[in-house]
C-alpha atoms as a PDB file:
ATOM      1  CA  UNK A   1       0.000   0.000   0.000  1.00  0.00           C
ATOM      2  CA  UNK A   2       0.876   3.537  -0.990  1.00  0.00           C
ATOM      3  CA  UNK A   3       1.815   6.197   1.473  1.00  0.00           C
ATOM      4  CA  UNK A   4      -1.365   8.279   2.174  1.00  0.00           C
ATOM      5  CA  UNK A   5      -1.966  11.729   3.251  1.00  0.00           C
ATOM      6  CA  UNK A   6      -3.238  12.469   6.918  1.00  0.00           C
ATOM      7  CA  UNK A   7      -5.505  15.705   7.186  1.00  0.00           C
ATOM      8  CA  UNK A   8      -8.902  15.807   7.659  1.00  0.00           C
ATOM      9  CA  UNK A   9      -9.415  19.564   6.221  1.00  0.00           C
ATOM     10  CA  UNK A  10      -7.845  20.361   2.690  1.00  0.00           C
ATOM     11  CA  UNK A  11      -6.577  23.770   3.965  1.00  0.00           C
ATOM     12  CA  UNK A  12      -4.534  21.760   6.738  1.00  0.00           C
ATOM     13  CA  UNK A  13      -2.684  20.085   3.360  1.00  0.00           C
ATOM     14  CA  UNK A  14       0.929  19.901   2.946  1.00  0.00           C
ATOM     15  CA  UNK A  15       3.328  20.490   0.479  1.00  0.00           C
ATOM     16  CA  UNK A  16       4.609  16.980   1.754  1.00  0.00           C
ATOM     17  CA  UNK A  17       0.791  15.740   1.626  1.00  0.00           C
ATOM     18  CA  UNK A  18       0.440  16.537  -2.038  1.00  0.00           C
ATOM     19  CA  UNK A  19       4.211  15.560  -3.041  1.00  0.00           C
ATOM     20  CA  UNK A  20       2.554  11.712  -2.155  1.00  0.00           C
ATOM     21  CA  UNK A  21      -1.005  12.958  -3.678  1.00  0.00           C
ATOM     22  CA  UNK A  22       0.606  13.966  -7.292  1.00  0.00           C
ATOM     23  CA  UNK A  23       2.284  10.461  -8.625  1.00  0.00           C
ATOM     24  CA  UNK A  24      -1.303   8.700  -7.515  1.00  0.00           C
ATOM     25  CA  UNK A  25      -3.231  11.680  -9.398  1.00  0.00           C
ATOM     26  CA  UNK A  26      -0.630  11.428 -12.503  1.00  0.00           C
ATOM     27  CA  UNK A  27      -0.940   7.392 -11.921  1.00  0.00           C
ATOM     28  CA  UNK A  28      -4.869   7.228 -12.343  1.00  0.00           C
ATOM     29  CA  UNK A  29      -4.576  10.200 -15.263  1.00  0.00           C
ATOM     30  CA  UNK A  30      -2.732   7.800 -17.625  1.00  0.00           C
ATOM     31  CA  UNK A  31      -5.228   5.123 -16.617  1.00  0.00           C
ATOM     32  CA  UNK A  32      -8.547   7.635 -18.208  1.00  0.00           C
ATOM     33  CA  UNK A  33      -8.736   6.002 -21.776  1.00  0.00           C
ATOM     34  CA  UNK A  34      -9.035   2.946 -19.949  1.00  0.00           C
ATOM     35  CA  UNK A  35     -12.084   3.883 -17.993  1.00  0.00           C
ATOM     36  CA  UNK A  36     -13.327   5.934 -21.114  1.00  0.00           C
ATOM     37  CA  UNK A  37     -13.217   2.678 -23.067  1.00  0.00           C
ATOM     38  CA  UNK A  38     -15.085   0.989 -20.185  1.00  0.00           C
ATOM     39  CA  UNK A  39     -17.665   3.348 -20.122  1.00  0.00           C
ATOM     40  CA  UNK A  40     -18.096   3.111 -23.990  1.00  0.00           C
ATOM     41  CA  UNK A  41     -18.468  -0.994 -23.694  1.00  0.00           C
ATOM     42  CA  UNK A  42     -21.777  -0.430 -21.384  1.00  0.00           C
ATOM     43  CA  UNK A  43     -23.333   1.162 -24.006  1.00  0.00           C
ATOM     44  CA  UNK A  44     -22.929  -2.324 -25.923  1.00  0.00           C
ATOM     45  CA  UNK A  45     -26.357  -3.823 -26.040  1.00  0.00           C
ATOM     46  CA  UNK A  46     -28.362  -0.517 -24.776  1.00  0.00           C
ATOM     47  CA  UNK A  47     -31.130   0.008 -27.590  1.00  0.00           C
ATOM     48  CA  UNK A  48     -32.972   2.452 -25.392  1.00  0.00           C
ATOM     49  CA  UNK A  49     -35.980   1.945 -27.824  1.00  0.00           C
ATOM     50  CA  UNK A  50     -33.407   3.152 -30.752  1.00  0.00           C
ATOM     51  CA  UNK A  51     -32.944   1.025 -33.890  1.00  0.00           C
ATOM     52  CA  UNK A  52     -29.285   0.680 -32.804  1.00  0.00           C
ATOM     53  CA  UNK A  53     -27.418   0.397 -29.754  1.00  0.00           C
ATOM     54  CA  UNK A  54     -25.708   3.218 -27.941  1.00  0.00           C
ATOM     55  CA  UNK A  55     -21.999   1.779 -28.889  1.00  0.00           C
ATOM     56  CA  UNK A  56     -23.449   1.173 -32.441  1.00  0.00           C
ATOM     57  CA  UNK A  57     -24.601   4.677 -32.933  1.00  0.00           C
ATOM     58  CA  UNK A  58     -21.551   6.313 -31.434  1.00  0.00           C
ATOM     59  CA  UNK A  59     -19.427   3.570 -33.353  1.00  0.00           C
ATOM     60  CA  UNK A  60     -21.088   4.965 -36.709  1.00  0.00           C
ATOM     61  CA  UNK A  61     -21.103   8.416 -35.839  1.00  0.00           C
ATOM     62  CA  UNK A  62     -17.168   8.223 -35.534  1.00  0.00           C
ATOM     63  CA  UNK A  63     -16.750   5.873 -38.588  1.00  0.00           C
ATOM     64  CA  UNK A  64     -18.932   8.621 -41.016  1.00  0.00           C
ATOM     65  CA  UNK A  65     -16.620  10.954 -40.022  1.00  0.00           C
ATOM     66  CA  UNK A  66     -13.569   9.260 -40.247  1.00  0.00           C
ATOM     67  CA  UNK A  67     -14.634   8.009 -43.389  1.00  0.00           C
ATOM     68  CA  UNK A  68     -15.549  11.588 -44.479  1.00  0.00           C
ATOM     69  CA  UNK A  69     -12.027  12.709 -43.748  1.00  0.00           C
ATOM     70  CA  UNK A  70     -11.885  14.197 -40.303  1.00  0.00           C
ATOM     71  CA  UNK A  71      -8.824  14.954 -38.174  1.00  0.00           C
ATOM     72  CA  UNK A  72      -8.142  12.247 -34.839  1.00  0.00           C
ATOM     73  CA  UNK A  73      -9.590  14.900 -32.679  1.00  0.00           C
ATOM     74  CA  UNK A  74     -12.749  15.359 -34.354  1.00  0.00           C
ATOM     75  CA  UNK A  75     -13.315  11.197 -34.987  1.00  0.00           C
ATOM     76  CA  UNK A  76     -13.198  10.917 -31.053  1.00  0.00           C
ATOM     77  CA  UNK A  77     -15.865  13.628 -30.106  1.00  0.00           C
ATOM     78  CA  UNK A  78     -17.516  11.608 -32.352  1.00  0.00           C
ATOM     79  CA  UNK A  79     -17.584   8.405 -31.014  1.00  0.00           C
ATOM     80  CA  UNK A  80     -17.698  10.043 -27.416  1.00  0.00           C
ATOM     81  CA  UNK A  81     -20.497  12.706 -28.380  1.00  0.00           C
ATOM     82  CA  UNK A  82     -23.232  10.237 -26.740  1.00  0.00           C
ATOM     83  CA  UNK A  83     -21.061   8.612 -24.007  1.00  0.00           C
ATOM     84  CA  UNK A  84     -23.126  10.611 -21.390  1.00  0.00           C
ATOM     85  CA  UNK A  85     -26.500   8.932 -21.796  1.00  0.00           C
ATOM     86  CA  UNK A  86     -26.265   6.322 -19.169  1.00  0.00           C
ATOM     87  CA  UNK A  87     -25.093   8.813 -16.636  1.00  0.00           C
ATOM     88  CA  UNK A  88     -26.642  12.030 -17.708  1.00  0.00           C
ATOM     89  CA  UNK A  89     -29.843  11.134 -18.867  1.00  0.00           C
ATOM     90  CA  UNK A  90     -31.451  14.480 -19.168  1.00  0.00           C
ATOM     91  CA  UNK A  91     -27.462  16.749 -19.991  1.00  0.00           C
ATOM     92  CA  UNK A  92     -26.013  13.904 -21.812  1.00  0.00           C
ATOM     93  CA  UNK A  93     -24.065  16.333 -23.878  1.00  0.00           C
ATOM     94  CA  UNK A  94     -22.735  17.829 -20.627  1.00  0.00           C
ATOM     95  CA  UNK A  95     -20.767  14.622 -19.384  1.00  0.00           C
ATOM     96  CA  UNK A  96     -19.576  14.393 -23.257  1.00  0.00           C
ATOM     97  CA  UNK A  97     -18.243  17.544 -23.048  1.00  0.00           C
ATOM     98  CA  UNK A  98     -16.570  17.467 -19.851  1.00  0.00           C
ATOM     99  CA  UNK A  99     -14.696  14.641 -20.444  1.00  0.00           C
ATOM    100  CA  UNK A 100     -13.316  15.902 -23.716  1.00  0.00           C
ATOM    101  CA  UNK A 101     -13.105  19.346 -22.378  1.00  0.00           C
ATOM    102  CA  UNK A 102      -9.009  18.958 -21.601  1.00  0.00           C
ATOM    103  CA  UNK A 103      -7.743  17.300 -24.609  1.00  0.00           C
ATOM    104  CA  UNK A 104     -10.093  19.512 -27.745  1.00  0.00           C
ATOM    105  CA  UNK A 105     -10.393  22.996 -29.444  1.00  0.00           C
ATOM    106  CA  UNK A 106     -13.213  25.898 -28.304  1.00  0.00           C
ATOM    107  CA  UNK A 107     -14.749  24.523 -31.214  1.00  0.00           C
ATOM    108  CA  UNK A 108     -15.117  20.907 -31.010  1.00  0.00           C
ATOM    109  CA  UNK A 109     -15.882  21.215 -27.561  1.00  0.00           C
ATOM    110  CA  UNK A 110     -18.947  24.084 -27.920  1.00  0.00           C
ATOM    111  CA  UNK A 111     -19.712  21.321 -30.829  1.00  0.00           C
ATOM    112  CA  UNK A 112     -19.890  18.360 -28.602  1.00  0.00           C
ATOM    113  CA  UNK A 113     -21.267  20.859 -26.069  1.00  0.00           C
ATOM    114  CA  UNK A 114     -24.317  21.547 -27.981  1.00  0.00           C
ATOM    115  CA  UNK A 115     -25.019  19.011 -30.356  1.00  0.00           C
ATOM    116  CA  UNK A 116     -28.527  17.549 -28.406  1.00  0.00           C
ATOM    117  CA  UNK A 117     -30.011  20.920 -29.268  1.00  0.00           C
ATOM    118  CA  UNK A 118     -28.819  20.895 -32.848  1.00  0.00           C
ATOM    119  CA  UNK A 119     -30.442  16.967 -33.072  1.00  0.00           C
ATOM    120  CA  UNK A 120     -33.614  18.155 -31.377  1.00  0.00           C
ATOM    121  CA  UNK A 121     -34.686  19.903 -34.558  1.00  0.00           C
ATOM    122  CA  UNK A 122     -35.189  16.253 -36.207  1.00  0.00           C
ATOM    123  CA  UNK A 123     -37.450  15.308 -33.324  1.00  0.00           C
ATOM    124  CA  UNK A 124     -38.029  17.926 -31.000  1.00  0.00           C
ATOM    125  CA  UNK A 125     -41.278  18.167 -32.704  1.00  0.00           C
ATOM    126  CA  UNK A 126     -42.431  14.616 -31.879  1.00  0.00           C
ATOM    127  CA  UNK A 127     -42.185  15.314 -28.027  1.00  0.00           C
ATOM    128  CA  UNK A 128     -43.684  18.344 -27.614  1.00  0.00           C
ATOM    129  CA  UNK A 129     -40.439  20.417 -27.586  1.00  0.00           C
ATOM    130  CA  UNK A 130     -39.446  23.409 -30.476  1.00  0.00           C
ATOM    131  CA  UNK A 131     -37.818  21.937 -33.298  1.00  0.00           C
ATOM    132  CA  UNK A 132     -36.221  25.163 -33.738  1.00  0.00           C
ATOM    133  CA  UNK A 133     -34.290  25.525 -30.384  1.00  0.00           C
ATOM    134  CA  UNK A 134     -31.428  25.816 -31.872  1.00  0.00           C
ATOM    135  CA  UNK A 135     -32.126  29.020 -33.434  1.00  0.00           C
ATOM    136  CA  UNK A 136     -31.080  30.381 -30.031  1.00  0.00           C
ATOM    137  CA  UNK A 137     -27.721  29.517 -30.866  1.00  0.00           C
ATOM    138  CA  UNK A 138     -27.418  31.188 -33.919  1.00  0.00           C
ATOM    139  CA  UNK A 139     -24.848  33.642 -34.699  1.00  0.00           C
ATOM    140  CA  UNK A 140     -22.552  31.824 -32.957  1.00  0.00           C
ATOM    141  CA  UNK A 141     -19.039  31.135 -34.658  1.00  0.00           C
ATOM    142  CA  UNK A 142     -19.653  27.089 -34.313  1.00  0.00           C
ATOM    143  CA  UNK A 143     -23.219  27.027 -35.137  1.00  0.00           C
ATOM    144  CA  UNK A 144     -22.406  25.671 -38.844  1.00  0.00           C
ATOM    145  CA  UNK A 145     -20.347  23.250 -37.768  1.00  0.00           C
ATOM    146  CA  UNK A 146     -22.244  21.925 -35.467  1.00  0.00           C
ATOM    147  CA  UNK A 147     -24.953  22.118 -37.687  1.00  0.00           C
ATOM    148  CA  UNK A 148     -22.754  19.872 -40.632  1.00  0.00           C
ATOM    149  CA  UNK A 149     -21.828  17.202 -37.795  1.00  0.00           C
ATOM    150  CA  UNK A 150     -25.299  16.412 -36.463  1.00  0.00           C
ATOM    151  CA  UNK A 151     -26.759  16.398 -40.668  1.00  0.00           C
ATOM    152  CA  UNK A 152     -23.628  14.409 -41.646  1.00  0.00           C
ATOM    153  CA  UNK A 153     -22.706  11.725 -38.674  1.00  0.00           C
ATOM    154  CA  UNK A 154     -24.727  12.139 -35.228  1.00  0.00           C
ATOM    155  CA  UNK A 155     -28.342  12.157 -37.646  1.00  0.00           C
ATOM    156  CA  UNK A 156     -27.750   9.453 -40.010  1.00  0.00           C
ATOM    157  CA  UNK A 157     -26.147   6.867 -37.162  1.00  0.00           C
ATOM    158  CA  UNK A 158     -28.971   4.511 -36.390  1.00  0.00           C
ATOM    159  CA  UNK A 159     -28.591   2.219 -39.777  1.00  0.00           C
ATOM    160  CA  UNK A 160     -28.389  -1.586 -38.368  1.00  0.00           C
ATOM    161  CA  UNK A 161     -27.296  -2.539 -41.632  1.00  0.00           C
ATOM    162  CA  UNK A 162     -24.460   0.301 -41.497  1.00  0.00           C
ATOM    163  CA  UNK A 163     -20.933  -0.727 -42.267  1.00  0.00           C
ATOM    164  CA  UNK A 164     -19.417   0.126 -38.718  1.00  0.00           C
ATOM    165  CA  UNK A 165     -15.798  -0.297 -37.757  1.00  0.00           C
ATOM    166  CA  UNK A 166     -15.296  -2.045 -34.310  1.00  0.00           C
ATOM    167  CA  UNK A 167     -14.209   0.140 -30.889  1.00  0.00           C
ATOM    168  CA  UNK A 168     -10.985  -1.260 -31.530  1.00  0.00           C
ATOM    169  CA  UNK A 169     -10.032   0.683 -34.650  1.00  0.00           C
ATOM    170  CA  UNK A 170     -10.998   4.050 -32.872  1.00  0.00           C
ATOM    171  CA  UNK A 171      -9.006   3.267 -29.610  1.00  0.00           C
ATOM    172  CA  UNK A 172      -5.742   4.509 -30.542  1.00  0.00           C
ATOM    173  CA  UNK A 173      -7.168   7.634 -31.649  1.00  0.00           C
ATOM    174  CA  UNK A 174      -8.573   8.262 -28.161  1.00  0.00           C
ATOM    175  CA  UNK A 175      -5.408   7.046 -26.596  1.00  0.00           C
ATOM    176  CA  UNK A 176      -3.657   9.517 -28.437  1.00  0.00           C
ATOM    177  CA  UNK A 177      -5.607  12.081 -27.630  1.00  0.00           C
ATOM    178  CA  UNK A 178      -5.873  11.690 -24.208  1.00  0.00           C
ATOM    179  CA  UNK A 179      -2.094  11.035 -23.659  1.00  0.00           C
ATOM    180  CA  UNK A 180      -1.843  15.013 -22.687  1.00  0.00           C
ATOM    181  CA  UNK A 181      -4.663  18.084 -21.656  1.00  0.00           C
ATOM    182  CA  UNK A 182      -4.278  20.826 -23.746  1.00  0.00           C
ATOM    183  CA  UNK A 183      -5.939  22.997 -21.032  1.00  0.00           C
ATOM    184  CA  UNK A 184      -6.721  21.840 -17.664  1.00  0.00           C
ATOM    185  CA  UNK A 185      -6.452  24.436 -13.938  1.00  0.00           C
ATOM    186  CA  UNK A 186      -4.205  21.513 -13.371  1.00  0.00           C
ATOM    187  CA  UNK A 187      -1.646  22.102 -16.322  1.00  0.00           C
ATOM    188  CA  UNK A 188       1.444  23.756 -14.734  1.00  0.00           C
ATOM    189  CA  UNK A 189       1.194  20.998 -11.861  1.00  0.00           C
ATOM    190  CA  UNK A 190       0.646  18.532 -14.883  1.00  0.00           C
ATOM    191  CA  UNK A 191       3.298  19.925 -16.625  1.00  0.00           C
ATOM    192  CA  UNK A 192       5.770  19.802 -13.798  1.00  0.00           C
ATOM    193  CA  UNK A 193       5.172  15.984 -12.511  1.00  0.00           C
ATOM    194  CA  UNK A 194       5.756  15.002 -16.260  1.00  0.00           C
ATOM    195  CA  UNK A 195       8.901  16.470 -16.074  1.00  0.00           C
ATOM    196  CA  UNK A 196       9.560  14.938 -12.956  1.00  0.00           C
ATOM    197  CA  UNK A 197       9.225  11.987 -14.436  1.00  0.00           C
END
Protein backbone atom coordinates (compact mmCIF):
# COMPACT_ATOMS: atom_id res chain seq x y z
CA UNK A 1 0.00 0.00 0.00
CA UNK A 2 0.88 3.54 -0.99
CA UNK A 3 1.81 6.20 1.47
CA UNK A 4 -1.36 8.28 2.17
CA UNK A 5 -1.97 11.73 3.25
CA UNK A 6 -3.24 12.47 6.92
CA UNK A 7 -5.51 15.71 7.19
CA UNK A 8 -8.90 15.81 7.66
CA UNK A 9 -9.41 19.56 6.22
CA UNK A 10 -7.85 20.36 2.69
CA UNK A 11 -6.58 23.77 3.97
CA UNK A 12 -4.53 21.76 6.74
CA UNK A 13 -2.68 20.09 3.36
CA UNK A 14 0.93 19.90 2.95
CA UNK A 15 3.33 20.49 0.48
CA UNK A 16 4.61 16.98 1.75
CA UNK A 17 0.79 15.74 1.63
CA UNK A 18 0.44 16.54 -2.04
CA UNK A 19 4.21 15.56 -3.04
CA UNK A 20 2.55 11.71 -2.16
CA UNK A 21 -1.00 12.96 -3.68
CA UNK A 22 0.61 13.97 -7.29
CA UNK A 23 2.28 10.46 -8.63
CA UNK A 24 -1.30 8.70 -7.51
CA UNK A 25 -3.23 11.68 -9.40
CA UNK A 26 -0.63 11.43 -12.50
CA UNK A 27 -0.94 7.39 -11.92
CA UNK A 28 -4.87 7.23 -12.34
CA UNK A 29 -4.58 10.20 -15.26
CA UNK A 30 -2.73 7.80 -17.63
CA UNK A 31 -5.23 5.12 -16.62
CA UNK A 32 -8.55 7.63 -18.21
CA UNK A 33 -8.74 6.00 -21.78
CA UNK A 34 -9.03 2.95 -19.95
CA UNK A 35 -12.08 3.88 -17.99
CA UNK A 36 -13.33 5.93 -21.11
CA UNK A 37 -13.22 2.68 -23.07
CA UNK A 38 -15.09 0.99 -20.18
CA UNK A 39 -17.66 3.35 -20.12
CA UNK A 40 -18.10 3.11 -23.99
CA UNK A 41 -18.47 -0.99 -23.69
CA UNK A 42 -21.78 -0.43 -21.38
CA UNK A 43 -23.33 1.16 -24.01
CA UNK A 44 -22.93 -2.32 -25.92
CA UNK A 45 -26.36 -3.82 -26.04
CA UNK A 46 -28.36 -0.52 -24.78
CA UNK A 47 -31.13 0.01 -27.59
CA UNK A 48 -32.97 2.45 -25.39
CA UNK A 49 -35.98 1.94 -27.82
CA UNK A 50 -33.41 3.15 -30.75
CA UNK A 51 -32.94 1.03 -33.89
CA UNK A 52 -29.29 0.68 -32.80
CA UNK A 53 -27.42 0.40 -29.75
CA UNK A 54 -25.71 3.22 -27.94
CA UNK A 55 -22.00 1.78 -28.89
CA UNK A 56 -23.45 1.17 -32.44
CA UNK A 57 -24.60 4.68 -32.93
CA UNK A 58 -21.55 6.31 -31.43
CA UNK A 59 -19.43 3.57 -33.35
CA UNK A 60 -21.09 4.97 -36.71
CA UNK A 61 -21.10 8.42 -35.84
CA UNK A 62 -17.17 8.22 -35.53
CA UNK A 63 -16.75 5.87 -38.59
CA UNK A 64 -18.93 8.62 -41.02
CA UNK A 65 -16.62 10.95 -40.02
CA UNK A 66 -13.57 9.26 -40.25
CA UNK A 67 -14.63 8.01 -43.39
CA UNK A 68 -15.55 11.59 -44.48
CA UNK A 69 -12.03 12.71 -43.75
CA UNK A 70 -11.88 14.20 -40.30
CA UNK A 71 -8.82 14.95 -38.17
CA UNK A 72 -8.14 12.25 -34.84
CA UNK A 73 -9.59 14.90 -32.68
CA UNK A 74 -12.75 15.36 -34.35
CA UNK A 75 -13.31 11.20 -34.99
CA UNK A 76 -13.20 10.92 -31.05
CA UNK A 77 -15.86 13.63 -30.11
CA UNK A 78 -17.52 11.61 -32.35
CA UNK A 79 -17.58 8.40 -31.01
CA UNK A 80 -17.70 10.04 -27.42
CA UNK A 81 -20.50 12.71 -28.38
CA UNK A 82 -23.23 10.24 -26.74
CA UNK A 83 -21.06 8.61 -24.01
CA UNK A 84 -23.13 10.61 -21.39
CA UNK A 85 -26.50 8.93 -21.80
CA UNK A 86 -26.27 6.32 -19.17
CA UNK A 87 -25.09 8.81 -16.64
CA UNK A 88 -26.64 12.03 -17.71
CA UNK A 89 -29.84 11.13 -18.87
CA UNK A 90 -31.45 14.48 -19.17
CA UNK A 91 -27.46 16.75 -19.99
CA UNK A 92 -26.01 13.90 -21.81
CA UNK A 93 -24.07 16.33 -23.88
CA UNK A 94 -22.73 17.83 -20.63
CA UNK A 95 -20.77 14.62 -19.38
CA UNK A 96 -19.58 14.39 -23.26
CA UNK A 97 -18.24 17.54 -23.05
CA UNK A 98 -16.57 17.47 -19.85
CA UNK A 99 -14.70 14.64 -20.44
CA UNK A 100 -13.32 15.90 -23.72
CA UNK A 101 -13.10 19.35 -22.38
CA UNK A 102 -9.01 18.96 -21.60
CA UNK A 103 -7.74 17.30 -24.61
CA UNK A 104 -10.09 19.51 -27.75
CA UNK A 105 -10.39 23.00 -29.44
CA UNK A 106 -13.21 25.90 -28.30
CA UNK A 107 -14.75 24.52 -31.21
CA UNK A 108 -15.12 20.91 -31.01
CA UNK A 109 -15.88 21.21 -27.56
CA UNK A 110 -18.95 24.08 -27.92
CA UNK A 111 -19.71 21.32 -30.83
CA UNK A 112 -19.89 18.36 -28.60
CA UNK A 113 -21.27 20.86 -26.07
CA UNK A 114 -24.32 21.55 -27.98
CA UNK A 115 -25.02 19.01 -30.36
CA UNK A 116 -28.53 17.55 -28.41
CA UNK A 117 -30.01 20.92 -29.27
CA UNK A 118 -28.82 20.90 -32.85
CA UNK A 119 -30.44 16.97 -33.07
CA UNK A 120 -33.61 18.15 -31.38
CA UNK A 121 -34.69 19.90 -34.56
CA UNK A 122 -35.19 16.25 -36.21
CA UNK A 123 -37.45 15.31 -33.32
CA UNK A 124 -38.03 17.93 -31.00
CA UNK A 125 -41.28 18.17 -32.70
CA UNK A 126 -42.43 14.62 -31.88
CA UNK A 127 -42.18 15.31 -28.03
CA UNK A 128 -43.68 18.34 -27.61
CA UNK A 129 -40.44 20.42 -27.59
CA UNK A 130 -39.45 23.41 -30.48
CA UNK A 131 -37.82 21.94 -33.30
CA UNK A 132 -36.22 25.16 -33.74
CA UNK A 133 -34.29 25.52 -30.38
CA UNK A 134 -31.43 25.82 -31.87
CA UNK A 135 -32.13 29.02 -33.43
CA UNK A 136 -31.08 30.38 -30.03
CA UNK A 137 -27.72 29.52 -30.87
CA UNK A 138 -27.42 31.19 -33.92
CA UNK A 139 -24.85 33.64 -34.70
CA UNK A 140 -22.55 31.82 -32.96
CA UNK A 141 -19.04 31.13 -34.66
CA UNK A 142 -19.65 27.09 -34.31
CA UNK A 143 -23.22 27.03 -35.14
CA UNK A 144 -22.41 25.67 -38.84
CA UNK A 145 -20.35 23.25 -37.77
CA UNK A 146 -22.24 21.93 -35.47
CA UNK A 147 -24.95 22.12 -37.69
CA UNK A 148 -22.75 19.87 -40.63
CA UNK A 149 -21.83 17.20 -37.80
CA UNK A 150 -25.30 16.41 -36.46
CA UNK A 151 -26.76 16.40 -40.67
CA UNK A 152 -23.63 14.41 -41.65
CA UNK A 153 -22.71 11.73 -38.67
CA UNK A 154 -24.73 12.14 -35.23
CA UNK A 155 -28.34 12.16 -37.65
CA UNK A 156 -27.75 9.45 -40.01
CA UNK A 157 -26.15 6.87 -37.16
CA UNK A 158 -28.97 4.51 -36.39
CA UNK A 159 -28.59 2.22 -39.78
CA UNK A 160 -28.39 -1.59 -38.37
CA UNK A 161 -27.30 -2.54 -41.63
CA UNK A 162 -24.46 0.30 -41.50
CA UNK A 163 -20.93 -0.73 -42.27
CA UNK A 164 -19.42 0.13 -38.72
CA UNK A 165 -15.80 -0.30 -37.76
CA UNK A 166 -15.30 -2.05 -34.31
CA UNK A 167 -14.21 0.14 -30.89
CA UNK A 168 -10.98 -1.26 -31.53
CA UNK A 169 -10.03 0.68 -34.65
CA UNK A 170 -11.00 4.05 -32.87
CA UNK A 171 -9.01 3.27 -29.61
CA UNK A 172 -5.74 4.51 -30.54
CA UNK A 173 -7.17 7.63 -31.65
CA UNK A 174 -8.57 8.26 -28.16
CA UNK A 175 -5.41 7.05 -26.60
CA UNK A 176 -3.66 9.52 -28.44
CA UNK A 177 -5.61 12.08 -27.63
CA UNK A 178 -5.87 11.69 -24.21
CA UNK A 179 -2.09 11.03 -23.66
CA UNK A 180 -1.84 15.01 -22.69
CA UNK A 181 -4.66 18.08 -21.66
CA UNK A 182 -4.28 20.83 -23.75
CA UNK A 183 -5.94 23.00 -21.03
CA UNK A 184 -6.72 21.84 -17.66
CA UNK A 185 -6.45 24.44 -13.94
CA UNK A 186 -4.21 21.51 -13.37
CA UNK A 187 -1.65 22.10 -16.32
CA UNK A 188 1.44 23.76 -14.73
CA UNK A 189 1.19 21.00 -11.86
CA UNK A 190 0.65 18.53 -14.88
CA UNK A 191 3.30 19.92 -16.63
CA UNK A 192 5.77 19.80 -13.80
CA UNK A 193 5.17 15.98 -12.51
CA UNK A 194 5.76 15.00 -16.26
CA UNK A 195 8.90 16.47 -16.07
CA UNK A 196 9.56 14.94 -12.96
CA UNK A 197 9.22 11.99 -14.44
Amino acid sequence: MTARATFTRMEASTQADWALIVPEVMKMAKTLPDRVMDHLRLLDGDYGGFPVDRLTHCLQTATLALKDGRDEEYVVCALLHDIGDTLGTFNHPDIAAAILKPFVSEENLWMVQNHGIFQGYNFFHHIGLDRNMRDGLRGHPCYARTAEFVERYDNPAFDPAAQTLPLSHFEPMLRRLMAAPKRSVYQGAIEAAAKRG
